[in-house]
N, C-alpha and C. Protein backbone atom coordinates (compact mmCIF):
# COMPACT_ATOMS: atom_id res chain seq x y z
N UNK A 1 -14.79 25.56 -37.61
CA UNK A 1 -13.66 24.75 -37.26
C UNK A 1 -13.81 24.27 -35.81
N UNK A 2 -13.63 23.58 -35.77
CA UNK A 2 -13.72 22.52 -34.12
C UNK A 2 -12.31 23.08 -33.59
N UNK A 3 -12.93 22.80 -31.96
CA UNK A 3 -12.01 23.21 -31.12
C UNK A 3 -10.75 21.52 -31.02
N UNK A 4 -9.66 21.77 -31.11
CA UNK A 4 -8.49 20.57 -30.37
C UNK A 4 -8.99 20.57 -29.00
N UNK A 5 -9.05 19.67 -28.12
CA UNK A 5 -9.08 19.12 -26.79
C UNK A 5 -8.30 18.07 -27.24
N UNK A 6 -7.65 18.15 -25.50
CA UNK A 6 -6.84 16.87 -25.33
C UNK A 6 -7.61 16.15 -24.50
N UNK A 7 -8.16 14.52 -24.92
CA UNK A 7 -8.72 14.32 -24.13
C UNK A 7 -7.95 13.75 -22.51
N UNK A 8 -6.63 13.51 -22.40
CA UNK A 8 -6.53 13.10 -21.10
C UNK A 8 -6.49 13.93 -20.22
N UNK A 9 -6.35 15.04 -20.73
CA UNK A 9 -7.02 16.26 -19.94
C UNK A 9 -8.34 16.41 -18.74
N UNK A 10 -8.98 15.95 -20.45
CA UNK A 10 -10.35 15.94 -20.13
C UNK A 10 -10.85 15.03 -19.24
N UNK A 11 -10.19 13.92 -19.15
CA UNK A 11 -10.69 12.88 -18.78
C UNK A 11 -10.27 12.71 -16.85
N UNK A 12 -8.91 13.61 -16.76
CA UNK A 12 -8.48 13.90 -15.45
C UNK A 12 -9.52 14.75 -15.24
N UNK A 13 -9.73 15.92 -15.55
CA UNK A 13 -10.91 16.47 -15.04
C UNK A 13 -11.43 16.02 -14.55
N UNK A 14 -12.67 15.23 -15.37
CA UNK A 14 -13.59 14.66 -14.87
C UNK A 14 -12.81 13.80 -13.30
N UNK A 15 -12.14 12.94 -13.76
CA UNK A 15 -11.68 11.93 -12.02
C UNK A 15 -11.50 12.85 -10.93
N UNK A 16 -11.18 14.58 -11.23
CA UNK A 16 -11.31 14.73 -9.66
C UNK A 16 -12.59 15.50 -9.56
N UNK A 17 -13.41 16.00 -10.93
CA UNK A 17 -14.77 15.99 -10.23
C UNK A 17 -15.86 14.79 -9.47
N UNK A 18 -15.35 13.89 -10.08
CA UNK A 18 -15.80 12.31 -9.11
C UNK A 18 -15.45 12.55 -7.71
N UNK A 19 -13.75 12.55 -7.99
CA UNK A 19 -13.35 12.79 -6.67
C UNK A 19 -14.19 13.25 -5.49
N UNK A 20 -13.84 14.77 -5.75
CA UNK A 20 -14.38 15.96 -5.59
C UNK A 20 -15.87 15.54 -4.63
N UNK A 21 -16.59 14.88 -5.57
CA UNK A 21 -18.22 14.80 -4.88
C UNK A 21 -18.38 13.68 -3.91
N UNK A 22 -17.26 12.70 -3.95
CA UNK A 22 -17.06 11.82 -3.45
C UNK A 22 -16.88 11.81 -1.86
N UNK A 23 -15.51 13.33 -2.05
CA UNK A 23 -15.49 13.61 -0.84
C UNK A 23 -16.35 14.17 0.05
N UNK A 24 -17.27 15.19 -0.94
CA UNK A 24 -18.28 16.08 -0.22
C UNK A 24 -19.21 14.97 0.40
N UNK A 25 -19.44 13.84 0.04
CA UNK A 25 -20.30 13.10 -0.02
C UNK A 25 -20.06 12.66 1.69
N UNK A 26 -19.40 11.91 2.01
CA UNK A 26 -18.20 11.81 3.02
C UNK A 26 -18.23 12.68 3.80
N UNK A 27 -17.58 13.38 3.65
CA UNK A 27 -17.79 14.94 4.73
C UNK A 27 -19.21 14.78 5.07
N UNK A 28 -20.56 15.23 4.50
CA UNK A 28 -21.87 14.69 5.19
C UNK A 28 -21.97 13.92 5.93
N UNK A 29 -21.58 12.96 5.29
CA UNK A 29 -22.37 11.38 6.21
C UNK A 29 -21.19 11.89 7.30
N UNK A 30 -20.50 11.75 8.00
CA UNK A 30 -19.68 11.90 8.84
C UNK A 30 -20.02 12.89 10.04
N UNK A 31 -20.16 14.44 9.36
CA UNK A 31 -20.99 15.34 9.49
C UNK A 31 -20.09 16.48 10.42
N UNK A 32 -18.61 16.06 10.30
CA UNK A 32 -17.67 16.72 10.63
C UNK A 32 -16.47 17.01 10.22
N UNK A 33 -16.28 18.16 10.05
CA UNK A 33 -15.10 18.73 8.87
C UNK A 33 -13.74 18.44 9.86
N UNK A 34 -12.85 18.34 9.28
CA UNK A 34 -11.64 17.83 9.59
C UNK A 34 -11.10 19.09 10.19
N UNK A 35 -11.16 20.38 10.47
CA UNK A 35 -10.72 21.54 11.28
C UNK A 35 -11.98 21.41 12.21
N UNK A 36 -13.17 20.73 12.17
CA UNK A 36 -13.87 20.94 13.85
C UNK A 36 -13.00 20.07 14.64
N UNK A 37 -12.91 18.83 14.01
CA UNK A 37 -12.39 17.97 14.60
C UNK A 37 -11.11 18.37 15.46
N UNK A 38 -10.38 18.66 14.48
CA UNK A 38 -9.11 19.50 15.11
C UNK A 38 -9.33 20.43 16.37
N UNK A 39 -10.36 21.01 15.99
CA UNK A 39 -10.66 22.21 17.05
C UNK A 39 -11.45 21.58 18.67
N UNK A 40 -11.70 20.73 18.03
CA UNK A 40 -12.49 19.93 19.76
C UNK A 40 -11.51 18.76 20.15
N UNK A 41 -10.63 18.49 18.97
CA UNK A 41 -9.52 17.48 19.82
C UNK A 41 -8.69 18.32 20.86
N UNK A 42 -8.58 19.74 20.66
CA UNK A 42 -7.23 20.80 20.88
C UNK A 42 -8.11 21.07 22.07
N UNK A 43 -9.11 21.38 22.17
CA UNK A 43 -10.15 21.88 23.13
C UNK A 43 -10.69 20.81 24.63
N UNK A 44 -10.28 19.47 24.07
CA UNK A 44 -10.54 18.15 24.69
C UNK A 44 -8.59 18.17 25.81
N UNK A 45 -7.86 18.79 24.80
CA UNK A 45 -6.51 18.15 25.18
C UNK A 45 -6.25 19.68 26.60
N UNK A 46 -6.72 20.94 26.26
CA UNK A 46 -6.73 21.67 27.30
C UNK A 46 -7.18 21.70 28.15
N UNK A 47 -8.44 21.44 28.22
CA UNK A 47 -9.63 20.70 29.42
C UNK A 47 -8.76 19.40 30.26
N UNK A 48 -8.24 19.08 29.31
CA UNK A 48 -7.39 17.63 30.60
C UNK A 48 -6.35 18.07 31.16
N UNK A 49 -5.48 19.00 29.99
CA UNK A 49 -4.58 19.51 31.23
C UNK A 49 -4.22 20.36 32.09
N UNK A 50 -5.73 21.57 31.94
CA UNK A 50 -6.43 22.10 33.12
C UNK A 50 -6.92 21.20 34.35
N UNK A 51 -7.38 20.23 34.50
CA UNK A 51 -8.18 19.47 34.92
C UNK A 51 -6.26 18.57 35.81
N UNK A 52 -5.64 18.18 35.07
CA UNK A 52 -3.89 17.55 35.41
C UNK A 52 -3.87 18.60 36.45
N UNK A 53 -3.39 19.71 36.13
CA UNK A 53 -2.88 20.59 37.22
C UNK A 53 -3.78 21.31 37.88
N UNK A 54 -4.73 21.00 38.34
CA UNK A 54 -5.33 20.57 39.68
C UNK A 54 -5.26 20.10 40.73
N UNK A 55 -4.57 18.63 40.10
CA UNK A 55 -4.85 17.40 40.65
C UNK A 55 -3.89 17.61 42.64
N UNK A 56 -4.48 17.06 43.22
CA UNK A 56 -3.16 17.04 44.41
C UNK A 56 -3.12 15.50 44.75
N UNK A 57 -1.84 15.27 45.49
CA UNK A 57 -1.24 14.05 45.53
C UNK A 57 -1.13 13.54 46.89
């Protein structure tokens, strides 16, 4: 006896395994994950305002 599948199921599946590789794909070429980024923007924004209160007038 054959198994029932639904195929729109099936067929979502598949779109976010597309997805899915699409993004990985992306993430490479780029070659930076969206939490480094985060982490050297946060790291960029303390350095300046170490660097601010320094400053003299």
């Amino acid at each position: 006896m054959a198994e029932i599948v639904n195929l729109r199921t099936v067929r979502k599946q598949k779109d976010r395994e597309v997805a899915k590789a699409k993004g990985i794909e992306a993430a490479a070429k780029s070659g930076r994950s969206k939490a480094l980024k985060a982490l050297q923007k946060a790291r960029a924004e303390k350095s300046e305002r170490a660097l601010d209160g320094h400053k003299t007038e």
